[in-house]
PDB file of N, CA and C in Angstrom:
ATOM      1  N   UNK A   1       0.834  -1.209   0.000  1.00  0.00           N
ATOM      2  CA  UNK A   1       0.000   0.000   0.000  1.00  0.00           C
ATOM      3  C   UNK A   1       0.868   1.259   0.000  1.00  0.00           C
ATOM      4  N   UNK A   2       1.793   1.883   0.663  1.00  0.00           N
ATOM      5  CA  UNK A   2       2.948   2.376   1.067  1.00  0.00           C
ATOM      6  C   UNK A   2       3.871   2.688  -0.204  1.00  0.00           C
ATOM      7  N   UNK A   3       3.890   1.986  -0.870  1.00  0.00           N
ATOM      8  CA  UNK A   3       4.910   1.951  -2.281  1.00  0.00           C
ATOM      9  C   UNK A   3       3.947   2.721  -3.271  1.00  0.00           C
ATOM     10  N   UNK A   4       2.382   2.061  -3.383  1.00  0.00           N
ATOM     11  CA  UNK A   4       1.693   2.362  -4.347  1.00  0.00           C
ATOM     12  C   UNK A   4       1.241   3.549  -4.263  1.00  0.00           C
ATOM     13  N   UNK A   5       1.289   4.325  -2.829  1.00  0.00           N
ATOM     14  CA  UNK A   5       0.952   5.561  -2.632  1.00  0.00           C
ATOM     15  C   UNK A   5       1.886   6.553  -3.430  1.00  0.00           C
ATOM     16  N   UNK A   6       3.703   6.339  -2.766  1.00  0.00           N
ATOM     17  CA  UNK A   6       4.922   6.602  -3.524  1.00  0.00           C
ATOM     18  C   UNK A   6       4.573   6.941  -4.730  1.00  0.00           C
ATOM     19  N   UNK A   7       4.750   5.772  -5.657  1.00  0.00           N
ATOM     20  CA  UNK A   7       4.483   5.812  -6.864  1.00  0.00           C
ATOM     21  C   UNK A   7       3.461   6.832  -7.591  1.00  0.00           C
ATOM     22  N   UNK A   8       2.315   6.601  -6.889  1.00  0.00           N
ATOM     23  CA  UNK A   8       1.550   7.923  -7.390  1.00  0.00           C
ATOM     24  C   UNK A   8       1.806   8.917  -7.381  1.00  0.00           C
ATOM     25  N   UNK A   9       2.437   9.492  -6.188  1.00  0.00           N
ATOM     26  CA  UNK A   9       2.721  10.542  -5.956  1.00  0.00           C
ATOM     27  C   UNK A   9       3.600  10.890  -6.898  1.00  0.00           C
ATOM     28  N   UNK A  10       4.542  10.364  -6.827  1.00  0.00           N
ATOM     29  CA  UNK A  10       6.113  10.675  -7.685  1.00  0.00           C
ATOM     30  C   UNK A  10       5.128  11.187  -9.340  1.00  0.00           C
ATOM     31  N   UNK A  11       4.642   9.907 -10.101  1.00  0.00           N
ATOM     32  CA  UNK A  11       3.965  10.534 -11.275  1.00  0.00           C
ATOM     33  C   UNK A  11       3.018  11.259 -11.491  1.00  0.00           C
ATOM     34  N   UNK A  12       2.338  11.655 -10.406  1.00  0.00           N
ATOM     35  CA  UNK A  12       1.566  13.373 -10.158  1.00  0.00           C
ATOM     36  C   UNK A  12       2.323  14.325 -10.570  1.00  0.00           C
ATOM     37  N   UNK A  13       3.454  14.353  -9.673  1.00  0.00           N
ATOM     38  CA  UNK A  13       4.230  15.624  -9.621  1.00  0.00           C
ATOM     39  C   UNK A  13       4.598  15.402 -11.435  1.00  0.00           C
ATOM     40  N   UNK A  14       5.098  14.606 -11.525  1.00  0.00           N
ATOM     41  CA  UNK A  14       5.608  14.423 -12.948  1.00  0.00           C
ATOM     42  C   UNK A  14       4.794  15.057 -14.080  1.00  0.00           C
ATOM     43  N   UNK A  15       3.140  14.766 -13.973  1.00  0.00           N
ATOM     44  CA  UNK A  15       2.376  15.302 -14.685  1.00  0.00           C
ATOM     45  C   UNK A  15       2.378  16.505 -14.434  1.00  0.00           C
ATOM     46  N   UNK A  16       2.175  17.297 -13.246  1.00  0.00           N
ATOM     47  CA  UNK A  16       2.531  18.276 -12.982  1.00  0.00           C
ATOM     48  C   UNK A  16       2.871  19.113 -13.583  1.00  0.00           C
ATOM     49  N   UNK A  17       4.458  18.757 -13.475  1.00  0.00           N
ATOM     50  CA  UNK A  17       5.533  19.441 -13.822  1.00  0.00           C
ATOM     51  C   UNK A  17       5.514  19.609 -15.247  1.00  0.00           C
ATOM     52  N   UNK A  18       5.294  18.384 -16.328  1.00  0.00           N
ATOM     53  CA  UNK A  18       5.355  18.718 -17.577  1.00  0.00           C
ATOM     54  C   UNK A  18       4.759  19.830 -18.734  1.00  0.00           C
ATOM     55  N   UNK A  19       3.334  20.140 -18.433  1.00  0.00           N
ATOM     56  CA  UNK A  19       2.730  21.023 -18.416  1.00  0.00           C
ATOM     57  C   UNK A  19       2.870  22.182 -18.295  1.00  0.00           C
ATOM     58  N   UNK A  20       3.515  22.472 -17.280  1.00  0.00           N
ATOM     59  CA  UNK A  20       4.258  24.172 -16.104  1.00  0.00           C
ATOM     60  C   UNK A  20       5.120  24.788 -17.715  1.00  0.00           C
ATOM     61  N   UNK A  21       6.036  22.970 -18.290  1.00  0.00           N
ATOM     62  CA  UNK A  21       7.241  23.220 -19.048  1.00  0.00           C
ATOM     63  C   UNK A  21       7.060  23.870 -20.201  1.00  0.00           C
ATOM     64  N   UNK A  22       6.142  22.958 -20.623  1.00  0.00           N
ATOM     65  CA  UNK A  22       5.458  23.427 -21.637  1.00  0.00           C
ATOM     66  C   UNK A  22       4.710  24.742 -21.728  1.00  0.00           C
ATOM     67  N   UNK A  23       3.975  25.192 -20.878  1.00  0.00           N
ATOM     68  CA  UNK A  23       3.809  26.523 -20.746  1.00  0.00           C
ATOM     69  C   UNK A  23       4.850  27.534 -20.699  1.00  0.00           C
ATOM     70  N   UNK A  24       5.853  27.351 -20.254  1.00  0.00           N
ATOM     71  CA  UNK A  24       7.115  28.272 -20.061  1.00  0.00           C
ATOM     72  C   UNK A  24       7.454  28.241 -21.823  1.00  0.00           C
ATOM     73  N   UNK A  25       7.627  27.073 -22.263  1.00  0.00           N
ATOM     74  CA  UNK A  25       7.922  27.345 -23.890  1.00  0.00           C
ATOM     75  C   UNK A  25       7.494  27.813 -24.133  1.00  0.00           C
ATOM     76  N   UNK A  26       6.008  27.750 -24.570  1.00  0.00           N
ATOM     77  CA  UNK A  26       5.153  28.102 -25.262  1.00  0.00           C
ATOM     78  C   UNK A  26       5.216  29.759 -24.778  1.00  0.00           C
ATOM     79  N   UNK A  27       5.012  30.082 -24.052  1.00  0.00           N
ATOM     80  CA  UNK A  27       5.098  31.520 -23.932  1.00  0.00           C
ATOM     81  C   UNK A  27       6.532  32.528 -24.332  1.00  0.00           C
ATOM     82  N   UNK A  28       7.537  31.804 -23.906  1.00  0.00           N
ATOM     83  CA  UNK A  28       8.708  32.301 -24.749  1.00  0.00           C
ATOM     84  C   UNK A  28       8.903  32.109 -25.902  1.00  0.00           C
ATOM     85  N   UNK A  29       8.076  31.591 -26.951  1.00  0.00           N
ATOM     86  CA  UNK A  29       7.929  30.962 -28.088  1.00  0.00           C
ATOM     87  C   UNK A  29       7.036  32.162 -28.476  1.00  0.00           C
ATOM     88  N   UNK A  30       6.317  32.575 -28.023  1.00  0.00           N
ATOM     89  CA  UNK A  30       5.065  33.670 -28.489  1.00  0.00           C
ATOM     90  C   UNK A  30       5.758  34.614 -28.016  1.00  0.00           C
ATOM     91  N   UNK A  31       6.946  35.202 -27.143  1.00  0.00           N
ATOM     92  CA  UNK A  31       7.231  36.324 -26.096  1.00  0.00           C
ATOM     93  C   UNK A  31       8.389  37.023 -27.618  1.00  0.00           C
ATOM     94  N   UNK A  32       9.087  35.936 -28.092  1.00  0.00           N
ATOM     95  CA  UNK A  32      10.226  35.848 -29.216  1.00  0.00           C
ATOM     96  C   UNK A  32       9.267  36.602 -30.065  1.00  0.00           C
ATOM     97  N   UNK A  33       8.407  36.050 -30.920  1.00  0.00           N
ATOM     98  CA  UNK A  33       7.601  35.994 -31.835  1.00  0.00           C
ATOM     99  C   UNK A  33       6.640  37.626 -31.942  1.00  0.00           C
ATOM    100  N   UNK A  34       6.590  37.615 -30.835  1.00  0.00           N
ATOM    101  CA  UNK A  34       6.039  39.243 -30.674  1.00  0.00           C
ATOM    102  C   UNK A  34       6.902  40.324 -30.683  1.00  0.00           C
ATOM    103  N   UNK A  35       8.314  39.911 -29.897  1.00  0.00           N
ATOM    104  CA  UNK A  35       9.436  41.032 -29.876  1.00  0.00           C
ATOM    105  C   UNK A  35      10.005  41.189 -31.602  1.00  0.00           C
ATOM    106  N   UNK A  36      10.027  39.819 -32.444  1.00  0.00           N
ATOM    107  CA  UNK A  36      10.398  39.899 -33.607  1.00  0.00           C
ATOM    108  C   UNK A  36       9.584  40.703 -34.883  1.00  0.00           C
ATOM    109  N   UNK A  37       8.283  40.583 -34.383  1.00  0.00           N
ATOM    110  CA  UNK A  37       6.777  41.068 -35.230  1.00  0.00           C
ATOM    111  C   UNK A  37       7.215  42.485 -34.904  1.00  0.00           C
ATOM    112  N   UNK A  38       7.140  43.373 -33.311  1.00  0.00           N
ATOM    113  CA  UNK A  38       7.385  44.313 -33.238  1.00  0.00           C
ATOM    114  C   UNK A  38       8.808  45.413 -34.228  1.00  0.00           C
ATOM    115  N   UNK A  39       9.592  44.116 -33.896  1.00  0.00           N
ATOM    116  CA  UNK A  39      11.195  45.117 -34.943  1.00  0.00           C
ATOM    117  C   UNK A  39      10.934  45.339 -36.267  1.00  0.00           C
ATOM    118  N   UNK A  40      10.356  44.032 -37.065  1.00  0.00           N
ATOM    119  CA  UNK A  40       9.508  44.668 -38.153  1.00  0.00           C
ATOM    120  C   UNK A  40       9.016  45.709 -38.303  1.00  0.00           C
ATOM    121  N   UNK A  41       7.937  45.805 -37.344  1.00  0.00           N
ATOM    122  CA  UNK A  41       6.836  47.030 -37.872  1.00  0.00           C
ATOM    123  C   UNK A  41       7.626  48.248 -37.391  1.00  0.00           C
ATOM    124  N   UNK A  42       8.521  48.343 -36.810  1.00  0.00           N
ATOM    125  CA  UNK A  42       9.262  49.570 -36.306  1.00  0.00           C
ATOM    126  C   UNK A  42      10.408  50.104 -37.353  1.00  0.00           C
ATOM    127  N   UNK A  43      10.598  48.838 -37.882  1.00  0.00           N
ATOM    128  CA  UNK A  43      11.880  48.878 -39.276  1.00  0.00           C
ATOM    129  C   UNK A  43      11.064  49.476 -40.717  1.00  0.00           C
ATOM    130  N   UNK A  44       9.979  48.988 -40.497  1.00  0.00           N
ATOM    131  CA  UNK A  44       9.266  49.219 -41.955  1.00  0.00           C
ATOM    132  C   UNK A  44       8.409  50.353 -41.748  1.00  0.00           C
ATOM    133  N   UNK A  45       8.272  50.906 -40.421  1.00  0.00           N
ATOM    134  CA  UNK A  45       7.896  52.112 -40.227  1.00  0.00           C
ATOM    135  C   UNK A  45       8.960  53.583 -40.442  1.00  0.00           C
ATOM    136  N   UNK A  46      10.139  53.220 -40.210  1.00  0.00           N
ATOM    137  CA  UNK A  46      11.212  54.141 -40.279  1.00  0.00           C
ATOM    138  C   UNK A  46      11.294  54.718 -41.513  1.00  0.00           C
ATOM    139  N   UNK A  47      11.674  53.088 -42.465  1.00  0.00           N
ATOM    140  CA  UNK A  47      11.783  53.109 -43.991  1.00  0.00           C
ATOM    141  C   UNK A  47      10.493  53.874 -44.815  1.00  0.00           C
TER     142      UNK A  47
END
């Protein structure tokens, strides 16, 4: 009983955690993507 509790636990957190990760990408993935969109429109605004 004791082990099987363990075990759950341990792959909770695991699920957890993967998700959190993926969110952290994903938002620096869109954070990039917006700072890059912005230099554009600031470059082609100059020009």
């Amino acid at each position: 009983m004791v082990t099987e509790n363990i075990n759950f636990e341990t792959t909770d957190t695991k699920l957890e955690e993967t998700p959190v990760m993926i969110d952290v990408l994903l938002k620096i993935i869109i954070f990039k993507k917006i700072i890059i969109y912005i230099f554009f429109i600031t470059k082609f605004q100059i020009n």
